[in-house]
Protein backbone atom coordinates (compact mmCIF):
# COMPACT_ATOMS: atom_id res chain seq x y z
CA UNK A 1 0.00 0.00 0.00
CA UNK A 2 0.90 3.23 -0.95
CA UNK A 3 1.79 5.61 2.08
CA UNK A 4 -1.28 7.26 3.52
CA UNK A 5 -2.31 10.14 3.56
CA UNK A 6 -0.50 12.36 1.67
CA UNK A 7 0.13 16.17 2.62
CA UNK A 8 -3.16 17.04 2.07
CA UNK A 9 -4.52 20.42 1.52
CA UNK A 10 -6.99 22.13 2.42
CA UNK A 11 -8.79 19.20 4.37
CA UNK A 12 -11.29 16.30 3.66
CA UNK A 13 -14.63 17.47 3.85
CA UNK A 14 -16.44 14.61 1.92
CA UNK A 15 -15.20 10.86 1.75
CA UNK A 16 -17.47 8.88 -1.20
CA UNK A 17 -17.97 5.00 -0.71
CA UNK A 18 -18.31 2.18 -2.62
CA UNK A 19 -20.70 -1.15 -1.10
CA UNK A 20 -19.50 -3.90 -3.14
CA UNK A 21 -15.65 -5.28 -3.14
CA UNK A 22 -15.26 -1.90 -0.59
CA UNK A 23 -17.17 -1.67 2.66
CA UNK A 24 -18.84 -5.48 2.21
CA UNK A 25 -16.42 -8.32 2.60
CA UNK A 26 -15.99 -10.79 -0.59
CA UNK A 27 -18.33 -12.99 1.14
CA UNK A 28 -21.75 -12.43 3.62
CA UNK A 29 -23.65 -9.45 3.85
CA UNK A 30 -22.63 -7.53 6.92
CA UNK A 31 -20.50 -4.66 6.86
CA UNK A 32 -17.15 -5.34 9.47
CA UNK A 33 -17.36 -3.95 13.24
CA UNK A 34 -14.31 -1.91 12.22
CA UNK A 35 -15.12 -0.37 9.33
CA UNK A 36 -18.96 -0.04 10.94
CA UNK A 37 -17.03 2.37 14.32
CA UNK A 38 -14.71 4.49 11.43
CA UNK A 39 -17.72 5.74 9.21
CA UNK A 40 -19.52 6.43 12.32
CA UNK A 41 -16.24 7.96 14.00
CA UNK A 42 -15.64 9.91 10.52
CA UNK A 43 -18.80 11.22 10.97
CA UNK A 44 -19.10 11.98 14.01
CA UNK A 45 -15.79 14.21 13.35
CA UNK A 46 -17.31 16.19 11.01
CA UNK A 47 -16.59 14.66 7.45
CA UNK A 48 -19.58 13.79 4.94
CA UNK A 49 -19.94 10.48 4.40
CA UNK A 50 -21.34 9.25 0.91
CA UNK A 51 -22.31 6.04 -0.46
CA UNK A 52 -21.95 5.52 -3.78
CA UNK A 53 -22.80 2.28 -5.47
CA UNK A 54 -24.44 0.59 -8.18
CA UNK A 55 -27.48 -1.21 -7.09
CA UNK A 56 -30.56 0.61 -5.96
CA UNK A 57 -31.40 2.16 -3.25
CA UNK A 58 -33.98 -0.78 -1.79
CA UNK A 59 -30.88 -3.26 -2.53
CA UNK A 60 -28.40 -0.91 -0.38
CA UNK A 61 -30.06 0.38 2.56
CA UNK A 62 -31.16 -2.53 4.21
CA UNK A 63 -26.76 -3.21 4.55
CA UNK A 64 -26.25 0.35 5.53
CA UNK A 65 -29.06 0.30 8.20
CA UNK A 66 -26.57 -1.43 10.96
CA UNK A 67 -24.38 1.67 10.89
CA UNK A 68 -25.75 3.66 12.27
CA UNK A 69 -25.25 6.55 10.41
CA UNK A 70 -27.35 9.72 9.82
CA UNK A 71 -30.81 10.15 7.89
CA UNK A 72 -29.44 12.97 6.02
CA UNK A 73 -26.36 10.90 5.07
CA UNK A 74 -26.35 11.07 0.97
CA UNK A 75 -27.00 7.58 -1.19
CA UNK A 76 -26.11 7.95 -4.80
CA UNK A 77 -27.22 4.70 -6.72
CA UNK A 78 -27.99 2.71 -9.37
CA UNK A 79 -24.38 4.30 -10.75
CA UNK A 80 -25.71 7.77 -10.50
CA UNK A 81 -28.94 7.85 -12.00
CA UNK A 82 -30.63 8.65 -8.83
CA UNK A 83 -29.47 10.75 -5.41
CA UNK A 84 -31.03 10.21 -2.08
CA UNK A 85 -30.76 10.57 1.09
CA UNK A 86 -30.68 7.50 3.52
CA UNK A 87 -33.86 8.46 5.05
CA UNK A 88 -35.51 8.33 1.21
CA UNK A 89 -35.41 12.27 0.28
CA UNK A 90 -34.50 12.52 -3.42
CA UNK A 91 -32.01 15.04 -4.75
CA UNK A 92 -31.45 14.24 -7.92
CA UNK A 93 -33.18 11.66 -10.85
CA UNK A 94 -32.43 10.84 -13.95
CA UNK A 95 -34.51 8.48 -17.00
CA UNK A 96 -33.29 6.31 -19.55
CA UNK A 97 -35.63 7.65 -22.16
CA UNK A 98 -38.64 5.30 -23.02
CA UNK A 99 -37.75 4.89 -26.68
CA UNK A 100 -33.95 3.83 -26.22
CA UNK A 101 -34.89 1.69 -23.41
CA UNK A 102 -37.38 -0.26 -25.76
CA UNK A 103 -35.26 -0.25 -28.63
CA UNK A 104 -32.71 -1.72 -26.14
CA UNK A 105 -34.40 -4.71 -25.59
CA UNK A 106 -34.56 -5.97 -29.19
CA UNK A 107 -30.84 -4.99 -29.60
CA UNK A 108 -29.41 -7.06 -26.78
CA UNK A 109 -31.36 -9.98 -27.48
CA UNK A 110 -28.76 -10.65 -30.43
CA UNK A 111 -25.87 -10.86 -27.82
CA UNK A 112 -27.79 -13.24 -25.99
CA UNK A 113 -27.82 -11.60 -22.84
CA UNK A 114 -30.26 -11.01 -19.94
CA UNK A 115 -31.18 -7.91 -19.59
CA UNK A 116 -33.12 -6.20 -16.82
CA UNK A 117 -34.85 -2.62 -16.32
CA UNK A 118 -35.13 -0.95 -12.80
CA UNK A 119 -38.07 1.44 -12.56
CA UNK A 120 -37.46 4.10 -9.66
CA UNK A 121 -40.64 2.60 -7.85
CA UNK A 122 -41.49 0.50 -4.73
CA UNK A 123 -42.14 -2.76 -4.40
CA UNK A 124 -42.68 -5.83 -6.87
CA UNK A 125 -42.24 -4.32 -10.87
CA UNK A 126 -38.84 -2.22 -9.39
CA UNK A 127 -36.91 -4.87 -11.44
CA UNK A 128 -38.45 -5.84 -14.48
CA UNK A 129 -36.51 -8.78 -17.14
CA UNK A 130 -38.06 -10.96 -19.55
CA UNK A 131 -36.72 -15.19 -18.03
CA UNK A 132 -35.85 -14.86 -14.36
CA UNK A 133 -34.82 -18.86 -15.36
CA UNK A 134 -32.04 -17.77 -17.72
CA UNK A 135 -30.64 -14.48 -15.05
CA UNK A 136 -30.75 -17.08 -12.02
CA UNK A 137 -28.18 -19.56 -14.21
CA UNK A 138 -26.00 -16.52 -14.43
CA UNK A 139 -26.44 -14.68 -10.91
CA UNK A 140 -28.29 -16.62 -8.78
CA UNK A 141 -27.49 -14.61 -5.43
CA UNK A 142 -28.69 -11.52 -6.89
CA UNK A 143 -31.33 -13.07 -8.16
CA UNK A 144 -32.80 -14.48 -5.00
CA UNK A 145 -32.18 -11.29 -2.75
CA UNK A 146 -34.18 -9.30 -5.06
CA UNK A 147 -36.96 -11.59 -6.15
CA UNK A 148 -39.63 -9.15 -4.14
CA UNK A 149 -38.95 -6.79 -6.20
CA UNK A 150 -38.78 -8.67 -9.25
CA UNK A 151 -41.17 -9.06 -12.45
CA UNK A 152 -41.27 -10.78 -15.58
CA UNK A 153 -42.89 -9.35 -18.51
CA UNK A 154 -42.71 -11.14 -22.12
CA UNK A 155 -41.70 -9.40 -24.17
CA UNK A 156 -39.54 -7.01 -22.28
CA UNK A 157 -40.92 -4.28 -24.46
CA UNK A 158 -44.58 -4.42 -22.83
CA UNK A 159 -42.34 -3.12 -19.42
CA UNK A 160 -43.02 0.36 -21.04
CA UNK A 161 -46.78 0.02 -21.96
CA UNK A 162 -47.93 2.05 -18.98
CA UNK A 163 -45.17 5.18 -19.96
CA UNK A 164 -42.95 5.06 -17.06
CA UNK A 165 -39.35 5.68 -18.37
CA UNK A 166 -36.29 3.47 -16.08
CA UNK A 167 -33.49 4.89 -14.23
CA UNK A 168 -31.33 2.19 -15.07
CA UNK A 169 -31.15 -0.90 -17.63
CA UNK A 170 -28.80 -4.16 -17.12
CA UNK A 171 -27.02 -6.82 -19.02
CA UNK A 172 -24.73 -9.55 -17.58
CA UNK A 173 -22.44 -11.93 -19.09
CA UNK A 174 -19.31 -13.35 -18.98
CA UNK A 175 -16.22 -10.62 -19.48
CA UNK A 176 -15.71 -11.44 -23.14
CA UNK A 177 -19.37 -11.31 -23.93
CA UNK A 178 -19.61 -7.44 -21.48
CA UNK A 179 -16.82 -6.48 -23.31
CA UNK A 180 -18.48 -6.98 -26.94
CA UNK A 181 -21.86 -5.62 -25.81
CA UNK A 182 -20.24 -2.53 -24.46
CA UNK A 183 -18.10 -2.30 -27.45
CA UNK A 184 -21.24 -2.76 -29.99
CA UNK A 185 -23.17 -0.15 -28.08
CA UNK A 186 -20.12 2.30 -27.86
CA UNK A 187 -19.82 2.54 -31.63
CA UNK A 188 -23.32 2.54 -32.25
CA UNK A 189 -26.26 5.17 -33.08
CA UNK A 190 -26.87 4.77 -29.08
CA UNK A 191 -23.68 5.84 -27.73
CA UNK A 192 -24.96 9.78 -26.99
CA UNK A 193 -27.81 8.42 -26.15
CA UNK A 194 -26.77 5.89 -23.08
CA UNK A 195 -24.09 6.09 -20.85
CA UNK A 196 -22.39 2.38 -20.52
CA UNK A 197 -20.64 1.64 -17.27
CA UNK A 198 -18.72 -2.02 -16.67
CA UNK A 199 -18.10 -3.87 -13.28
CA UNK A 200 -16.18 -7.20 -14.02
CA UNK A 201 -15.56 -9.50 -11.70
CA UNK A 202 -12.81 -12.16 -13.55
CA UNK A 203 -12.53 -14.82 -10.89
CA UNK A 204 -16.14 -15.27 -11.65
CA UNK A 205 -15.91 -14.30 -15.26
CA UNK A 206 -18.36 -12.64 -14.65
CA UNK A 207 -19.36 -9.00 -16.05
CA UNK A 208 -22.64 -6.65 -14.98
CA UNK A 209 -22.61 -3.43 -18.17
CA UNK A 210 -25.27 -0.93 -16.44
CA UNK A 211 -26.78 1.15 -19.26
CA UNK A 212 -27.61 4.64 -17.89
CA UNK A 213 -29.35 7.86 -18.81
CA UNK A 214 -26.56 9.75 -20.51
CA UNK A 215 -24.19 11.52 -18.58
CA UNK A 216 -24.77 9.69 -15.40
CA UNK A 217 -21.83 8.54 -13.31
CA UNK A 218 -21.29 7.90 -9.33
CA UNK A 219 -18.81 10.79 -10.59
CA UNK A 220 -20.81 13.30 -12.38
CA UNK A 221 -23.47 12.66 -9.28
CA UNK A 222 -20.91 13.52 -6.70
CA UNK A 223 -19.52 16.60 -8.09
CA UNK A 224 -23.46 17.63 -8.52
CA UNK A 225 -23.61 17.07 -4.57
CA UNK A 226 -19.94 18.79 -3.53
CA UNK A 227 -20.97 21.38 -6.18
CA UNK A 228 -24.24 22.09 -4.09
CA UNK A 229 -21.61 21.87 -0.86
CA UNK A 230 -19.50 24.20 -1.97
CA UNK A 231 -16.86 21.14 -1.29
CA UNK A 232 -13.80 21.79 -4.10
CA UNK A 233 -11.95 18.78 -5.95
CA UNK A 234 -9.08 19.10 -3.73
CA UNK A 235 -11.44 18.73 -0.57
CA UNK A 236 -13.22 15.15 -1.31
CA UNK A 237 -11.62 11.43 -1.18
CA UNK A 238 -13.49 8.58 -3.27
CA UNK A 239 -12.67 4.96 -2.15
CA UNK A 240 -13.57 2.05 -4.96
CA UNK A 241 -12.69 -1.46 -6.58
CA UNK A 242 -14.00 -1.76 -9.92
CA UNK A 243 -14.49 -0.06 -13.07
CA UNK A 244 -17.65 1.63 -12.25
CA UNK A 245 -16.05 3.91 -9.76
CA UNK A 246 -13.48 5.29 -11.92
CA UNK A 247 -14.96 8.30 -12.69
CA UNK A 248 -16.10 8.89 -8.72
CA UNK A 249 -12.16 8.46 -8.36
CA UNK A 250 -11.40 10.63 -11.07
CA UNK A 251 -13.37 13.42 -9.80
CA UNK A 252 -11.94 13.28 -6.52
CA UNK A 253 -8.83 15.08 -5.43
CA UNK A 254 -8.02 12.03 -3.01
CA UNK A 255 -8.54 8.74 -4.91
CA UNK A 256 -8.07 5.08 -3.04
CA UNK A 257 -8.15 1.87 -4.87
CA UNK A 258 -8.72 -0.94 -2.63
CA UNK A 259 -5.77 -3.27 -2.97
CA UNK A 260 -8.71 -6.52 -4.44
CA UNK A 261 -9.48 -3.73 -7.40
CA UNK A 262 -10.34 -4.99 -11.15
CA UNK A 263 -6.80 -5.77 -12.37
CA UNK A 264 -7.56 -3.03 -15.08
CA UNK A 265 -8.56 -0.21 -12.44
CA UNK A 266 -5.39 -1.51 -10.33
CA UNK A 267 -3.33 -0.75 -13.71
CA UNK A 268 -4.98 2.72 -14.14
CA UNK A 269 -4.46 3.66 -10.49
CA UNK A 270 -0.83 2.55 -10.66
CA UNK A 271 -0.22 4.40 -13.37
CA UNK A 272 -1.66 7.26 -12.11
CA UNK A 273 -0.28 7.18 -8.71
CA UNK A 274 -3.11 7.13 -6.63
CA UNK A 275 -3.29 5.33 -3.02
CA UNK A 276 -3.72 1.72 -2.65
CA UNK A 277 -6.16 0.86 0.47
CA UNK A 278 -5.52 -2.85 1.79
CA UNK A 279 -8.10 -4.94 0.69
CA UNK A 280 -12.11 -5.15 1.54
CA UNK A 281 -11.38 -8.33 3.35
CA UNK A 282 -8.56 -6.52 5.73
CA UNK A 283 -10.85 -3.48 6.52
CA UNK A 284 -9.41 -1.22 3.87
CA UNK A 285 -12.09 0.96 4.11
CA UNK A 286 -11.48 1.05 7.91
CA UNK A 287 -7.96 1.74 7.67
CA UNK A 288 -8.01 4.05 5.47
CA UNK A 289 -10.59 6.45 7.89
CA UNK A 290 -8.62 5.66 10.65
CA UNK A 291 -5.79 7.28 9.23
CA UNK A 292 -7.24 10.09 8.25
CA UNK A 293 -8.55 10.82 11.63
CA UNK A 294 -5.21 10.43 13.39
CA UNK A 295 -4.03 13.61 11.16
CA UNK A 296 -5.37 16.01 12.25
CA UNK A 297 -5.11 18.50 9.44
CA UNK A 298 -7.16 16.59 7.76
CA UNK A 299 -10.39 16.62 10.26
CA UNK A 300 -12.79 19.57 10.14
């Protein structure tokens, strides 16, 4: 690990947080004791804490509950489509526009992939897909966690009958089949009219492309919220592990790859010199706080 912190000035204000592969262990549910005491010990010093991940906000809260932290603690999710707080208050929404999302489903049929729409509503019909049989063969523990909220609707196209645009659309596959879809759709007449963010997870072979609204990142949502602050670059840290964070970590001054990151983000945060944290498993997240609050230039 790189050594941590740097000189850093002027302070921390805001520290952004990734779930998965960050503050979750690689296996369970539950969020460590440790790194459970430093985000309340972070905020209890005065930094804003933000959560920043990729699944929605009915998927995320129920881990972040045992933290303890505060209601008006921010939640960006579903990669940046939509801004909350943890006590449900919305602050910023975005929609995948009804006629791309339909066209959508016809296009990624060809790539054989399963693809699945998330509607910004409560309850059963917040994930819609066309075979739960053929997603459960690819991610079954996703699959099973979220079946509440889950509906199938044949063909995925009827999903927009009633005119209620998604926040977010989803295809998985294995890396080499993520990589072609993304690929496809980068060079395509879609491209300004998505925004296409990866999370691989090789081991698995595994790969989850997340088909936004355009211009929605877990970046371009947390400058949005430090912009609103009046929190400059220089002033918030972003802590990730895979490729969906990048821009978060590019748009903060302080960027911290944990140390089980993608082996492409690893490369790009190498090259770039930014801080390695030790690893989700060892607390990273944890340490990482911990250190902060020991310097004391740092704490506001």
């Amino acid at each position: 690990m790189a050594d941590f912190p740097h000189q850093v000035a002027p302070p921390i204000k805001l520290i952004a947080i990734d779930i998965d592969g960050t503050l979750l262990p690689s296996s369970g549910t539950a969020i460590s004791e440790r790194n459970r005491q430093a985000l309340r010990h972070a905020e209890s010093a005065g930094l804003e804490i933000v959560i920043a991940t990729g699944r929605r906000q009915a998927y995320a809260t129920p881990l972040l509950a045992p933290l303890g932290l505060k209601p008006e603690t921010v939640l960006i999710t579903s990669n940046g489509s939509v801004t909350r707080t943890l006590s449900g208050e919305r602050l910023e929404h975005a929609w995948l526009p009804i006629e791309t999302a339909r066209d959508l489903c016809g296009v990624l049929r060809q790539f054989g992939g399963t693809t699945v729409f998330t509607f910004d509503r409560n309850g059963k019909g917040e994930l819609v897909l066309e075979s739960l049989v053929q997603l459960h063969s690819r991610i079954a523990a996703w699959v099973e966690a979220n079946l509440p909220w889950i509906e199938e609707v044949r063909p995925l196209e009827d999903a927009f009958a009633t005119g209620e645009a998604p926040v977010q659309g989803m295809v998985c596959g294995t890396v080499e089949e993520m990589n072609k879809v993304q690929q496809w759709l980068a060079s395509s007449a879609y491209a300004k009219r998505i925004e296409l963010h990866q999370t691989q997870y090789p081991a698995r072979n595994l790969s989850i492309l997340d088909i936004l609204p355009p211009g929605c990142s877990k970046g371009v949502a947390l400058k949005k919220l430090a912009d609103s602050r009046g929190i400059k670059r220089e002033e918030i840290m972003a802590i990730g592990d895979n490729l969906n964070d990048l821009e978060m970590l590019e748009c903060s001054g302080n960027p911290v790859l944990m140390a089980n990151a993608s082996p492409s983000l690893l490369a790009i945060g190498k090259e770039r010199g930014w801080d390695i944290a030790p690893a989700n498993d060892d607390d990273g997240v944890a340490v990482i706080l911990e250190r902060i609050l020991c310097h004391t230039s740092v704490v506001k």
